[in-house]
Protein backbone atom coordinates (compact mmCIF):
# COMPACT_ATOMS: atom_id res chain seq x y z
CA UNK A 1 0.00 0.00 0.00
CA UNK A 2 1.27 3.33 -1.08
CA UNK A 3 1.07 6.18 1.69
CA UNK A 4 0.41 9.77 -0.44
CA UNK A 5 1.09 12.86 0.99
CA UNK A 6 1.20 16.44 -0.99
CA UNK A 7 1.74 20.69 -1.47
CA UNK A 8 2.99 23.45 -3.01
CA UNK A 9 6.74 24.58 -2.73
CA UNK A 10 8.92 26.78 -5.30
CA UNK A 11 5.98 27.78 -6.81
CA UNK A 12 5.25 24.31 -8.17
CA UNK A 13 3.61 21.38 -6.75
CA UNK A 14 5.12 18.34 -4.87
CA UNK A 15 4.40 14.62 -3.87
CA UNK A 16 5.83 11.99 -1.83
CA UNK A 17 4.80 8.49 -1.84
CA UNK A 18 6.19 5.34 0.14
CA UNK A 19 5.54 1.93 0.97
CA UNK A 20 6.56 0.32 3.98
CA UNK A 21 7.65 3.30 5.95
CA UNK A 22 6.65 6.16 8.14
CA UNK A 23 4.67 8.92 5.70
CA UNK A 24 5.28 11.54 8.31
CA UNK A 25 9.54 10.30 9.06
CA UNK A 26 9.50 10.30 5.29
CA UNK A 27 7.67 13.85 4.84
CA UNK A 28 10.39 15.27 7.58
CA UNK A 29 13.21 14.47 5.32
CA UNK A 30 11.62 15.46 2.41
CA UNK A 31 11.24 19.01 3.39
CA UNK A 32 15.02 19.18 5.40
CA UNK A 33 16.80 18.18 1.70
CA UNK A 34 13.92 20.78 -0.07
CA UNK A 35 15.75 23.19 2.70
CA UNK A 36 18.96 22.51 2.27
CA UNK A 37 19.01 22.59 -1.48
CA UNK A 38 17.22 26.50 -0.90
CA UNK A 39 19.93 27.23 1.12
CA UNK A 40 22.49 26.16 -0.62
CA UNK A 41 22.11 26.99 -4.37
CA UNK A 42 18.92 28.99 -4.59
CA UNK A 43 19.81 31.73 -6.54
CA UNK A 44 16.73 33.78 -5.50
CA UNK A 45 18.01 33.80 -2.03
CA UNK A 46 20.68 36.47 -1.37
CA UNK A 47 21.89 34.68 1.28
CA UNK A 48 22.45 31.01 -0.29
CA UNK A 49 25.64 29.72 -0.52
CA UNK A 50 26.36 29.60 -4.22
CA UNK A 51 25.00 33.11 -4.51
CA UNK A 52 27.59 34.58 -2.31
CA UNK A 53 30.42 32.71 -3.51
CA UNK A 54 29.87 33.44 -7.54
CA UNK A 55 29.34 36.85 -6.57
CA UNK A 56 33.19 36.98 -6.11
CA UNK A 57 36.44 36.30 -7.66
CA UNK A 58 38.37 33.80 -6.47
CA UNK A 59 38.92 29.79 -5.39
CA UNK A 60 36.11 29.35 -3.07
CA UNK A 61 36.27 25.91 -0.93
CA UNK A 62 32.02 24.89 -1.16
CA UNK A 63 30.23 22.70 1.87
CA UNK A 64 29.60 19.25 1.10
CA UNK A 65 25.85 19.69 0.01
CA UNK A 66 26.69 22.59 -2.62
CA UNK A 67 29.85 20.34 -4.23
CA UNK A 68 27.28 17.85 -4.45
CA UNK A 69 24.87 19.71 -6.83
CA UNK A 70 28.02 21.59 -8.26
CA UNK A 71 29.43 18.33 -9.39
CA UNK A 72 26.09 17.27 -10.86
CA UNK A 73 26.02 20.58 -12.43
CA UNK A 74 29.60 19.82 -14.12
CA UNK A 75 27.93 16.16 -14.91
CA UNK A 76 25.19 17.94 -16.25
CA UNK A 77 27.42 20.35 -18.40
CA UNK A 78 29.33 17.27 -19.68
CA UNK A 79 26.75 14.83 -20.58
CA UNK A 80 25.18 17.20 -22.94
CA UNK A 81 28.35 18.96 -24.34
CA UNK A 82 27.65 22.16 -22.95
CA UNK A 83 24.37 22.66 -23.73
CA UNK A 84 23.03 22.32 -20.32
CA UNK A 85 25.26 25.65 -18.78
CA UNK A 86 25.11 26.87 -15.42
CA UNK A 87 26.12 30.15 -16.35
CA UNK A 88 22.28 31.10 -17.98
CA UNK A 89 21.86 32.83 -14.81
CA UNK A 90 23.02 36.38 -15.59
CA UNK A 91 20.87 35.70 -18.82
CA UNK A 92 18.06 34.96 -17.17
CA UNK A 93 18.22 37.48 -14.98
CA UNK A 94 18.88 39.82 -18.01
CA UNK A 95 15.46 38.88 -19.66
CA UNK A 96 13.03 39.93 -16.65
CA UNK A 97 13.55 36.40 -14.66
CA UNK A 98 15.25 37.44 -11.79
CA UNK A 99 12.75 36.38 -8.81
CA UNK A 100 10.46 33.99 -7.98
CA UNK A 101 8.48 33.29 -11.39
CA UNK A 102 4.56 34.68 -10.88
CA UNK A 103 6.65 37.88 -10.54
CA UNK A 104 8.01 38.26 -14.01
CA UNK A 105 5.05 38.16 -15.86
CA UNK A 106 4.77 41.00 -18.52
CA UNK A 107 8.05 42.83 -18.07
CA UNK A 108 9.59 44.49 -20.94
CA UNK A 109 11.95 42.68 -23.47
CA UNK A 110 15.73 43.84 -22.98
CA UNK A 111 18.33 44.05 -25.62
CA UNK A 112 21.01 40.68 -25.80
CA UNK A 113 22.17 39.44 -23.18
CA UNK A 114 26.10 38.84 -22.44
CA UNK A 115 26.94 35.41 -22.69
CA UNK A 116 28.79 33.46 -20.27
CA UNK A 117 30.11 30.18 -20.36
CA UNK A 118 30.50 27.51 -17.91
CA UNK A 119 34.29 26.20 -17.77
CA UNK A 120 35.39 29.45 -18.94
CA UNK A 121 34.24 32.18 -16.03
CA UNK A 122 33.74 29.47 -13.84
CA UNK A 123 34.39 26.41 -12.60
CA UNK A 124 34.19 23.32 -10.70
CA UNK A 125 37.01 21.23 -9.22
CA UNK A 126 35.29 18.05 -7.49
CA UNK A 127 38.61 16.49 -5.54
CA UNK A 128 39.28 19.70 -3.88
CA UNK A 129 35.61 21.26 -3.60
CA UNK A 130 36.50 24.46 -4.78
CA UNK A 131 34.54 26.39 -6.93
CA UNK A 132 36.99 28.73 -9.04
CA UNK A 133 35.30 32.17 -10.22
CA UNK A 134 36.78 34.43 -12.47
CA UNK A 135 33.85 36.36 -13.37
CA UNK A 136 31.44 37.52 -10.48
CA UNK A 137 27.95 35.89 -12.01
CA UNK A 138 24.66 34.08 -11.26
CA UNK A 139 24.98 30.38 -11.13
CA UNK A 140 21.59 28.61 -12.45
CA UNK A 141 21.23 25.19 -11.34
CA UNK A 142 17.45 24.98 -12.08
CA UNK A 143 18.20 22.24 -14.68
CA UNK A 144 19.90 19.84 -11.95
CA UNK A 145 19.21 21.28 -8.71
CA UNK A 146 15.54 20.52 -8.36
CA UNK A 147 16.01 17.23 -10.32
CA UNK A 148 18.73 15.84 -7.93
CA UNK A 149 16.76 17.17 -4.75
CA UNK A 150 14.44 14.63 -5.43
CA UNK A 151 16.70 11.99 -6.36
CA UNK A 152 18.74 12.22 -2.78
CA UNK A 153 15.58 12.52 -0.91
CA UNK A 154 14.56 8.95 -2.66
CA UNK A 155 17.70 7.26 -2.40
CA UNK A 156 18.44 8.83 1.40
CA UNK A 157 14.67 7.24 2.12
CA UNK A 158 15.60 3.83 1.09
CA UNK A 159 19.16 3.83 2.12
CA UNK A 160 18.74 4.71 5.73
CA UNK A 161 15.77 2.15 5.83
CA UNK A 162 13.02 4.57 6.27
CA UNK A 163 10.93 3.25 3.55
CA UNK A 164 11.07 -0.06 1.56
CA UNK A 165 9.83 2.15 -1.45
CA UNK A 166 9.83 6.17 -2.53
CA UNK A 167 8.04 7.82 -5.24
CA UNK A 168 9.51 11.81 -4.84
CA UNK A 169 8.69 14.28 -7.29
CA UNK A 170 8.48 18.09 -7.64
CA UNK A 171 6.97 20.02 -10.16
CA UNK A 172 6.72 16.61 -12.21
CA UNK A 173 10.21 15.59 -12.02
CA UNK A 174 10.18 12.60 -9.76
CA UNK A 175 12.32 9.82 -8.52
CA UNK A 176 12.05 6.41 -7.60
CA UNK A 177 14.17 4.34 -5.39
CA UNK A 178 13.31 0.65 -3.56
CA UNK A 179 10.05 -1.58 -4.32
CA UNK A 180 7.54 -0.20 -6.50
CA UNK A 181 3.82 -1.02 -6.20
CA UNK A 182 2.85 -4.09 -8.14
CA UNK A 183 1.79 -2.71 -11.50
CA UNK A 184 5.00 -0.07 -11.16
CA UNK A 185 4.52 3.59 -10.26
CA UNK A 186 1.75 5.22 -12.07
CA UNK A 187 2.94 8.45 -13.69
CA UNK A 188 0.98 11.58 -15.36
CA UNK A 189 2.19 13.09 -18.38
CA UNK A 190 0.55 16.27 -18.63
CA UNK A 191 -0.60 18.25 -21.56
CA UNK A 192 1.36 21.51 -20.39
CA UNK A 193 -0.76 23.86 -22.45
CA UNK A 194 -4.26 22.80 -21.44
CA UNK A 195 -3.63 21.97 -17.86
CA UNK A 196 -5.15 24.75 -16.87
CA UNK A 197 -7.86 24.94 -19.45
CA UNK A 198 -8.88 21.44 -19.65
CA UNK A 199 -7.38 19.62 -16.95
CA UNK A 200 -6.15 16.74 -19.67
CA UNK A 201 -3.23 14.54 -19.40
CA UNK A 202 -1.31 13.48 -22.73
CA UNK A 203 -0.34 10.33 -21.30
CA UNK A 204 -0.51 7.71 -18.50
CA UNK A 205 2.59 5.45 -17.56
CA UNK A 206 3.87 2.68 -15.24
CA UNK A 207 7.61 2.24 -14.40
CA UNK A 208 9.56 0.30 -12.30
CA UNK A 209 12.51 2.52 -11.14
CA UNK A 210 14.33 5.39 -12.24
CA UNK A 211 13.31 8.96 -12.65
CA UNK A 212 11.09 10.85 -14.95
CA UNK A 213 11.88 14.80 -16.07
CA UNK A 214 9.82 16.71 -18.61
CA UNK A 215 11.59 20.07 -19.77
CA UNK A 216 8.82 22.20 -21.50
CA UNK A 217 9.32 25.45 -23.43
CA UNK A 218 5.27 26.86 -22.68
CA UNK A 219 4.98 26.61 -19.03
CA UNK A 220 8.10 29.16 -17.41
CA UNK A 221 6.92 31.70 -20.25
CA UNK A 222 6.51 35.31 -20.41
CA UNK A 223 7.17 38.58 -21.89
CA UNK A 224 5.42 40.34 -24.11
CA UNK A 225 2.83 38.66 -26.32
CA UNK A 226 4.53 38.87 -30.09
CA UNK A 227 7.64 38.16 -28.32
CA UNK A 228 7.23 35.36 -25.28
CA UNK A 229 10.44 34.13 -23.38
CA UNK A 230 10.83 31.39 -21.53
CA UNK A 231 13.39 29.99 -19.13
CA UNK A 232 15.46 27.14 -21.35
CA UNK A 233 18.64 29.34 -22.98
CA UNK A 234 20.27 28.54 -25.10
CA UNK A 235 24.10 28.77 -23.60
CA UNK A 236 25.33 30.15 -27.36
CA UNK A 237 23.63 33.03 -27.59
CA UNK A 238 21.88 33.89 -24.23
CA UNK A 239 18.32 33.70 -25.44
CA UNK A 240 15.29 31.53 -24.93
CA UNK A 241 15.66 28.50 -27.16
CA UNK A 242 14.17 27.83 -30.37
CA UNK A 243 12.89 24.55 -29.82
CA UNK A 244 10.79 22.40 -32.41
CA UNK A 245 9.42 21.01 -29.37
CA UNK A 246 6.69 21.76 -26.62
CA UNK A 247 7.72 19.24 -24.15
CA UNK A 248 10.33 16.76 -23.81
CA UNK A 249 9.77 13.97 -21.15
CA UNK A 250 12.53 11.33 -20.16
CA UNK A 251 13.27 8.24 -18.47
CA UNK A 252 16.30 7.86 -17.29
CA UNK A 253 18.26 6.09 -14.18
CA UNK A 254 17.94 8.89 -11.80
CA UNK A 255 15.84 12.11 -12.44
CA UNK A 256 19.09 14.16 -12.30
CA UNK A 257 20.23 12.43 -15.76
CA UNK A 258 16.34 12.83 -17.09
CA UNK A 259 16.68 16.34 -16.37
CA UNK A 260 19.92 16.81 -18.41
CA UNK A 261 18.44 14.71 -21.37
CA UNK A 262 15.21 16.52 -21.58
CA UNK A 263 16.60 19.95 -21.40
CA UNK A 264 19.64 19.06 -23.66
CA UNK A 265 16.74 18.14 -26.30
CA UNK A 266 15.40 21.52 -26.58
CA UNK A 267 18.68 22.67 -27.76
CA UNK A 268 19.38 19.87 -30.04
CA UNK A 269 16.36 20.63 -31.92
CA UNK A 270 14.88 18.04 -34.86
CA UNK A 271 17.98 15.85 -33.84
CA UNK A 272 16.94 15.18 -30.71
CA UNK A 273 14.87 11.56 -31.10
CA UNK A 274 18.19 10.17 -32.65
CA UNK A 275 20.57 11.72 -30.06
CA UNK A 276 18.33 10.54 -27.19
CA UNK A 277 18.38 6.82 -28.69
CA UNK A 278 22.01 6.53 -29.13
CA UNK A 279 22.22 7.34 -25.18
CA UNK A 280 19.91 4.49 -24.76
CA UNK A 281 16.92 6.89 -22.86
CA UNK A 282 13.49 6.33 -23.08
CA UNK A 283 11.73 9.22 -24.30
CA UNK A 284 8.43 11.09 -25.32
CA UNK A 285 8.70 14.55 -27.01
CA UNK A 286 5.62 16.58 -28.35
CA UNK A 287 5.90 19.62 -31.33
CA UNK A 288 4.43 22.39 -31.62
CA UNK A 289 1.72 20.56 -33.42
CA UNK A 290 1.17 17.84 -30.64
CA UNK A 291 2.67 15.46 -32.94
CA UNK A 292 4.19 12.90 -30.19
CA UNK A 293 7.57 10.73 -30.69
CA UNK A 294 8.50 7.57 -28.48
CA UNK A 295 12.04 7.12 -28.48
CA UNK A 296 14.09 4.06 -26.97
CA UNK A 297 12.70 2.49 -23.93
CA UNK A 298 9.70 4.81 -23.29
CA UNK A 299 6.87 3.06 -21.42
CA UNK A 300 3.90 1.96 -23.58
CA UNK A 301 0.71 4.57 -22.16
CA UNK A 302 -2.22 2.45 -20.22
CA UNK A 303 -4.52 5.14 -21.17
């Protein structure tokens, strides 16, 4: 029997599910990692970690938790050969997204934004923790952070033997770690665009481990109406993306690596189904004409 408990955090929506364990131990530790990530590498917060430190020059020895999500960051960076950059921040920030999202609606459009590039202004040494900074900058980690929040909160879950079984997912990116339920974990795939219209779901899956991301170009949007941004750069030029796709959802071995993927495919553009079946990922991506692709090991839907 799975034990459900939900809310609302950054903005977005969250659940936790387990079997076999305490809801409420289980809820506890969910919102200390949710916490610690904030505190750590939230760029929104003035005082988090990784905000201070990028703010100045120099080799800056990082806490365990921050090397953490700054080596999944360099992971990140690596795995999808730069597309996936860190440094987007001072873009983002450039383009009217510089606090918590329902904020940004509607603000003017601003001229180009200066590029920055990961492994350039800064970087990441993992063996020494020390986060090198030549450039004072905003770090970004929303395409790994909030991914590999959920994947430490699943893993720490099962690990320390507080549940036999974890589903943990925010805003739709989830992770799974320990038994499943018999017919797998059941999974929504929502229709970004008419979720608040219709309340319709594009597609209904089962799976058996691993995490699930879905990187979508029409949800984070804004700006002015002829000319909408939205929050996936792309690294080579500073500006929103132009993606053939709506939505890109992923199945990969932890929702950190789903994350990556499903971003990475924005930016990839109509080569994206081949790219993400040489990796070996299961995927789903959806154009602008809800035209859907299943790549690789993608789930068949029960709906």
């Amino acid at each position: 029997m799975i034990a459900r408990t939900c809310g609302s955090i950054w903005g977005t929506t969250y659940e936790l599910g387990v079997i076999g364990g305490d809801l409420a131990v289980a809820h506890e530790v969910f919102l200390e990692e949710v916490e610690l990530c904030a505190k750590v590498c939230d760029r929104f917060e003035p005082l988090s970690e990784l905000r201070e430190l990028s703010s100045t020059v120099g080799a800056h020895r990082v806490s365990d938790s921050l090397g953490d999500y700054l080596a999944c960051a360099n992971l990140g960076w690596n795995f999808s050969r730069g597309l996936v950059d860190p440094l987007i921040g001072n873009a983002l920030i450039e383009l009217g997204y510089d606090s918590d999202f329902d904020l940004v609606m509607n603000r003017p459009l601003p001229e180009h934004p200066a590029i920055l590039r990961w492994n350039t202004e800064v970087s990441y040494e993992g063996s020494t923790r020390t986060l090198h900074v030549k450039t004072p900058c905003v770090i970004d980690l929303g395409a790994t952070a909030k991914a590999r929040v959920v994947d430490r909160i699943a893993i720490r879950l099962v690990q320390n033997h507080l549940a036999d079984g974890v589903l943990a997912s925010i805003g739709g990116d989830l992770m799974t770690a320990g038994k499943t339920a018999p017919n797998g974990w059941p999974i929504t795939v929502v229709e970004t665009a008419k979720l608040h219209e219709h309340g319709q779901t594009f597609a209904e899956i089962s799976i058996f481990g691993g995490g699930v991301a879905t990187s979508s170009t029409v949800v984070r949007a804004w700006g002015e109406e002829k000319t909408p941004l939205h929050h996936l750069i792309d690294p080579r030029t500073g500006l929103p993306a132009r993606s053939p796709w709506r939505q890109v959802s992923v199945l990969a071995n932890t929702c950190f690596e789903a994350n990556v993927a499903a971003t990475a495919a924005h930016l990839q553009g109509d080569a994206a189904p081949e790219i993400l079946a040489e990796t070996g990922l299961g995927a789903l991506l959806i154009d602008h004409e809800w035209n859907a692709i299943e790549v690789g090991t993608w789930p068949r839907s029960s709906s």
